[in-house]
Structures are given as C-alpha cells and as structure tokens.
N, C-alpha and C. Protein backbone atom coordinates (compact mmCIF):
# COMPACT_ATOMS: atom_id res chain seq x y z
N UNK A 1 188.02 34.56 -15.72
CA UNK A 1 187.89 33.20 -16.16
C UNK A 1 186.40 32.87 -16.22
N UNK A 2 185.92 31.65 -17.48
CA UNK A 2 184.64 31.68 -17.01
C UNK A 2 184.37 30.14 -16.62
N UNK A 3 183.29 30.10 -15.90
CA UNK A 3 182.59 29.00 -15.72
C UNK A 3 183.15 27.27 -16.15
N UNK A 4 183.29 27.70 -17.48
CA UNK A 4 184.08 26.41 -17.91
C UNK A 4 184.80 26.22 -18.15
N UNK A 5 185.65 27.13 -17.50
CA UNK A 5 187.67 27.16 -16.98
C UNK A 5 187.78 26.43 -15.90
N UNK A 6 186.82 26.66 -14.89
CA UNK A 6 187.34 26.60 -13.75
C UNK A 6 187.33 25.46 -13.25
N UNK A 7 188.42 24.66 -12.34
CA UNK A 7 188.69 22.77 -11.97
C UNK A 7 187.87 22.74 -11.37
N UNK A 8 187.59 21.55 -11.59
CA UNK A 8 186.86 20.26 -10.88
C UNK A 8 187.26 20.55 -9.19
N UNK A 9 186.20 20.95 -8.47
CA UNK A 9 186.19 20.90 -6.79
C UNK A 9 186.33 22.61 -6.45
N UNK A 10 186.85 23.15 -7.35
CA UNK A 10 187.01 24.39 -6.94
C UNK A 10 185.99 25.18 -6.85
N UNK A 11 185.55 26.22 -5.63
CA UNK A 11 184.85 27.32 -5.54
C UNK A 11 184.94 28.28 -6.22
N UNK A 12 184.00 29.39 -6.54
CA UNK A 12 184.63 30.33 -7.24
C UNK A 12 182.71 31.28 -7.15
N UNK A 13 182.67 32.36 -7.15
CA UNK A 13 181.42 32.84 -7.07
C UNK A 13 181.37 33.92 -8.60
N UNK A 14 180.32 33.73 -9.13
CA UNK A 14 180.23 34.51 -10.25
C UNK A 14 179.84 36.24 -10.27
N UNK A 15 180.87 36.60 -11.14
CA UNK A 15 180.72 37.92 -11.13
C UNK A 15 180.24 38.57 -11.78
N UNK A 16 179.74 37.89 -13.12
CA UNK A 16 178.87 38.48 -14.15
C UNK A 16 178.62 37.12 -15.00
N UNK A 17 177.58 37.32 -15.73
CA UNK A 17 176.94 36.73 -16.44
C UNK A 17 176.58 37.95 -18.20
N UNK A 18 177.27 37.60 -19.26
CA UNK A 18 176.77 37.82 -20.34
C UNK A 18 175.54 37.02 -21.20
N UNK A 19 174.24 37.64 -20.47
CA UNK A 19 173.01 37.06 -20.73
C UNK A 19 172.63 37.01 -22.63
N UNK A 20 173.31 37.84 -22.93
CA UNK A 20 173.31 37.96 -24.18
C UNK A 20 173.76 36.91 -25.70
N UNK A 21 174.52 35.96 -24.44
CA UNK A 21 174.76 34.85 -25.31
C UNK A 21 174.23 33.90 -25.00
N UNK A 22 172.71 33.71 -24.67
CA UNK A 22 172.19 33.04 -24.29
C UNK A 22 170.69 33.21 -24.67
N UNK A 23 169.90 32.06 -24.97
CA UNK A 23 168.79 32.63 -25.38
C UNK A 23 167.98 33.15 -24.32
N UNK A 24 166.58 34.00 -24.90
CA UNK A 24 166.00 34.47 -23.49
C UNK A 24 165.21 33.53 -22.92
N UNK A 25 164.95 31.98 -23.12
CA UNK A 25 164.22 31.66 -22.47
C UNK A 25 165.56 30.29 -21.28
N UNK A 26 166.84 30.13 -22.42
CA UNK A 26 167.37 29.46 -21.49
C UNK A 26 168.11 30.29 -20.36
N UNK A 27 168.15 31.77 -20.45
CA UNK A 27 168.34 32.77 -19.37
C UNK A 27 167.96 32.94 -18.31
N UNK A 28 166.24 33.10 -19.03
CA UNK A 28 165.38 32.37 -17.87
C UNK A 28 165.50 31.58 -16.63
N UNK A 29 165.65 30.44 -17.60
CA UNK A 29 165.88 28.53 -16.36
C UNK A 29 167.01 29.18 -15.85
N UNK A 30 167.93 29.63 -16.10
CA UNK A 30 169.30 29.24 -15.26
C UNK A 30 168.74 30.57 -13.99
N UNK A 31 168.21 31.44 -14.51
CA UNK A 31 168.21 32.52 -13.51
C UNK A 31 167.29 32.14 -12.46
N UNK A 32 166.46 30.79 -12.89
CA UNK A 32 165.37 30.71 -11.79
C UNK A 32 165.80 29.13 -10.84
N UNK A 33 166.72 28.78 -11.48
CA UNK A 33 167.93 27.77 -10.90
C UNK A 33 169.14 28.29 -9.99
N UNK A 34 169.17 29.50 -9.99
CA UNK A 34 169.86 30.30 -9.10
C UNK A 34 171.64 30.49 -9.63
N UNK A 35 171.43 30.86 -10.87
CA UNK A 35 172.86 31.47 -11.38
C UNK A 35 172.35 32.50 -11.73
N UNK A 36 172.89 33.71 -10.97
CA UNK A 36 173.05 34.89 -11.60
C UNK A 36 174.97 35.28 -10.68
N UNK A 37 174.63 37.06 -11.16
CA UNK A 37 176.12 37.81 -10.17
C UNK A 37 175.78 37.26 -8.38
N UNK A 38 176.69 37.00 -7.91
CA UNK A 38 177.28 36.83 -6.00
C UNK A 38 176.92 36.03 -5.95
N UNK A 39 176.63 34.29 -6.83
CA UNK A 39 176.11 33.55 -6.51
C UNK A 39 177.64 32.31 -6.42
N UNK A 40 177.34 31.52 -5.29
CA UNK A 40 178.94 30.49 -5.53
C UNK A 40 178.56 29.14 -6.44
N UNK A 41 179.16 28.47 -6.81
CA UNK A 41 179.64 28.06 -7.33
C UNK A 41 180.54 27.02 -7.52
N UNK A 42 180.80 25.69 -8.12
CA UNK A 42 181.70 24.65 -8.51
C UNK A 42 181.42 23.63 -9.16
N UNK A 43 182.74 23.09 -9.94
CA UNK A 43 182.24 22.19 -10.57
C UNK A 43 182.75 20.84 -10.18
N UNK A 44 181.56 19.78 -10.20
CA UNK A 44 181.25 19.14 -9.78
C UNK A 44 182.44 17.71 -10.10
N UNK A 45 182.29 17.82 -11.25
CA UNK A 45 181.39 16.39 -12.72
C UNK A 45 182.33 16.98 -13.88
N UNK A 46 183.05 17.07 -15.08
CA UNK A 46 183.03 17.09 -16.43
C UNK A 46 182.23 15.54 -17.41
N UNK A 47 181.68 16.00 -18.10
CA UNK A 47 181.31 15.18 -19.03
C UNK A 47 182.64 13.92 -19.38
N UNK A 48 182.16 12.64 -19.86
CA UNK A 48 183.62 11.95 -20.22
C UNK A 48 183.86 12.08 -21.48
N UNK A 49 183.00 12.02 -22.62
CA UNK A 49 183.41 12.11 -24.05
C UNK A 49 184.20 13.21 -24.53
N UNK A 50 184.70 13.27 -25.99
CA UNK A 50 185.72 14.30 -25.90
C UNK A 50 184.99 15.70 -25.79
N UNK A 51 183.56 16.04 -26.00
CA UNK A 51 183.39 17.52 -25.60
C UNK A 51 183.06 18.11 -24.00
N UNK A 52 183.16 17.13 -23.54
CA UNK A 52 183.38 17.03 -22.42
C UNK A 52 181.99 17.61 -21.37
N UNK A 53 180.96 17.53 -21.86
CA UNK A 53 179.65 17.94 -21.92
C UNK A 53 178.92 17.16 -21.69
N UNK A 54 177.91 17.50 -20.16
CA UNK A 54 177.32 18.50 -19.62
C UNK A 54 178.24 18.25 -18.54
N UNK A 55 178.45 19.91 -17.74
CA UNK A 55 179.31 19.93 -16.52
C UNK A 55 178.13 19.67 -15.82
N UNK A 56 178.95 19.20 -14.04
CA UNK A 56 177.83 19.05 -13.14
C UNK A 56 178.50 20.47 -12.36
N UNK A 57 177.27 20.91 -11.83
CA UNK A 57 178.00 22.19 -11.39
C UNK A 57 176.93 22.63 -10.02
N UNK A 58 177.10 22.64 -9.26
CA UNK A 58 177.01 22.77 -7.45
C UNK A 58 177.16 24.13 -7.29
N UNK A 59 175.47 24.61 -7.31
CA UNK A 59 174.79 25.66 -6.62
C UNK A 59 173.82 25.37 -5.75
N UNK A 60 174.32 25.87 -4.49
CA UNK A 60 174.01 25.86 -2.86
C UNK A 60 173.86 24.23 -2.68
N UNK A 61 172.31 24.05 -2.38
CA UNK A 61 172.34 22.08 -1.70
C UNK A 61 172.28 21.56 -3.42
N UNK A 62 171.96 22.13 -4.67
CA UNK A 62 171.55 21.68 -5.72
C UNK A 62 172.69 21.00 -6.52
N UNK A 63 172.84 20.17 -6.90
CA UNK A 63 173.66 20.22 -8.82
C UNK A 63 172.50 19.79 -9.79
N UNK A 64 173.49 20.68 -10.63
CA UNK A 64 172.55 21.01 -11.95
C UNK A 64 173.59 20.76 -13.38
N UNK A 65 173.09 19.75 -14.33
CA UNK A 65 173.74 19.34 -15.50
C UNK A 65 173.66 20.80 -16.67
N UNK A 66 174.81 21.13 -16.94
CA UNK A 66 174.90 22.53 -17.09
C UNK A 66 175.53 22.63 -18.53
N UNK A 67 175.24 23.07 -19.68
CA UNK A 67 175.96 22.64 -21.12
C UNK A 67 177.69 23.60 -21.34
N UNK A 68 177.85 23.23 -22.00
CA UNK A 68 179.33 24.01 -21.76
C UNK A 68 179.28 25.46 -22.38
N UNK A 69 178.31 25.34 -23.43
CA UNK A 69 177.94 26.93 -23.80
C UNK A 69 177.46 28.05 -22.88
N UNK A 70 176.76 27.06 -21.88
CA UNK A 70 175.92 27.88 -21.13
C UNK A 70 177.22 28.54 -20.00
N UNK A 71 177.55 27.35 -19.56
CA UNK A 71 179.16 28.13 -18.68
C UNK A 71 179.86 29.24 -19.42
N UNK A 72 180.04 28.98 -20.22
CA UNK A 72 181.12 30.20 -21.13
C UNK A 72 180.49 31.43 -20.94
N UNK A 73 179.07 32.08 -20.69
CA UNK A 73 178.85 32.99 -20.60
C UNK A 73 178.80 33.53 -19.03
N UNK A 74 179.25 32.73 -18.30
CA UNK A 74 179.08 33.21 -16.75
C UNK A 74 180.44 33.21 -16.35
N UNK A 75 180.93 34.99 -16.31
CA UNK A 75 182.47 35.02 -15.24
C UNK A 75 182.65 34.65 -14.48
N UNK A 76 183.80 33.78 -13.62
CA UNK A 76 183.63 33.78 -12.11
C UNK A 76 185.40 34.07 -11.78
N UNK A 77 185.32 34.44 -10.16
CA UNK A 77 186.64 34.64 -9.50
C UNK A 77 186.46 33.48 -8.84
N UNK A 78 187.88 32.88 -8.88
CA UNK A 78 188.03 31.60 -7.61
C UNK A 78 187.89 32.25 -6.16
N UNK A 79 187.17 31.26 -5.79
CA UNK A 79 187.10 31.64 -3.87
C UNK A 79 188.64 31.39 -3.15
C-alpha cells in the first residue's frame, strides 16, 4: 500500500520509496525531512476539497504538509 492509502491515525513505517517518480530536487527535501526506507509514519490531516490535498503526515515530533503525488511514491506496511 502506499502512503496515500493509508487512514487517517494509522501507523505504518515505510518500506521503500520509488525516488524515481519524483523530481531530484523534491527527493532531496523529503529525504532531508526524514522520509526515506524504516522510517514511521502517519497520517495526520487529509486535505478537505475534493483532491483531497496536501496530507498532513507525522514524522517523529514533526508534521509535514505532504502533496498526494509525493505519497504515492512511498510504500508503507501498517504497524
């Protein structure tokens, strides 16, 4: 499942990341924001309009407004 499957409150730690659908510099930010693989994970927040965009999404003490494209490329397993 990825990133922007997964409910509202739920844990889940990521198991891969396809960096490839992502540009290299917004690869970058997220990697230096602390999403990469064994990192946990949840979402916070959905957006209210219908695309439902930006998730809020809770890594370690942080949340971070997160686009829904950008989720789609990060796997995760529920905790």
């Amino acid at each position: 499942m990825t990133l922007e499957q997964l409910d509202n409150g739920l844990e889940a730690t990521i198991i891969a990341v396809d960096w490839s659908l992502l540009e290299p510099g917004e690869g970058k930010r997220l990697r230096a924001l602390g999403f990469d693989e064994g990192v946990r994970v949840s979402v916070v927040h959905r957006g209210v309009f219908g695309t439902r965009d930006p998730l809020a999404v809770s890594v370690g003490r942080m949340t971070i407004a997160l686009r829904r494209v950008h989720a789609r490329a990060m796997q995760v397993e529920p905790a």
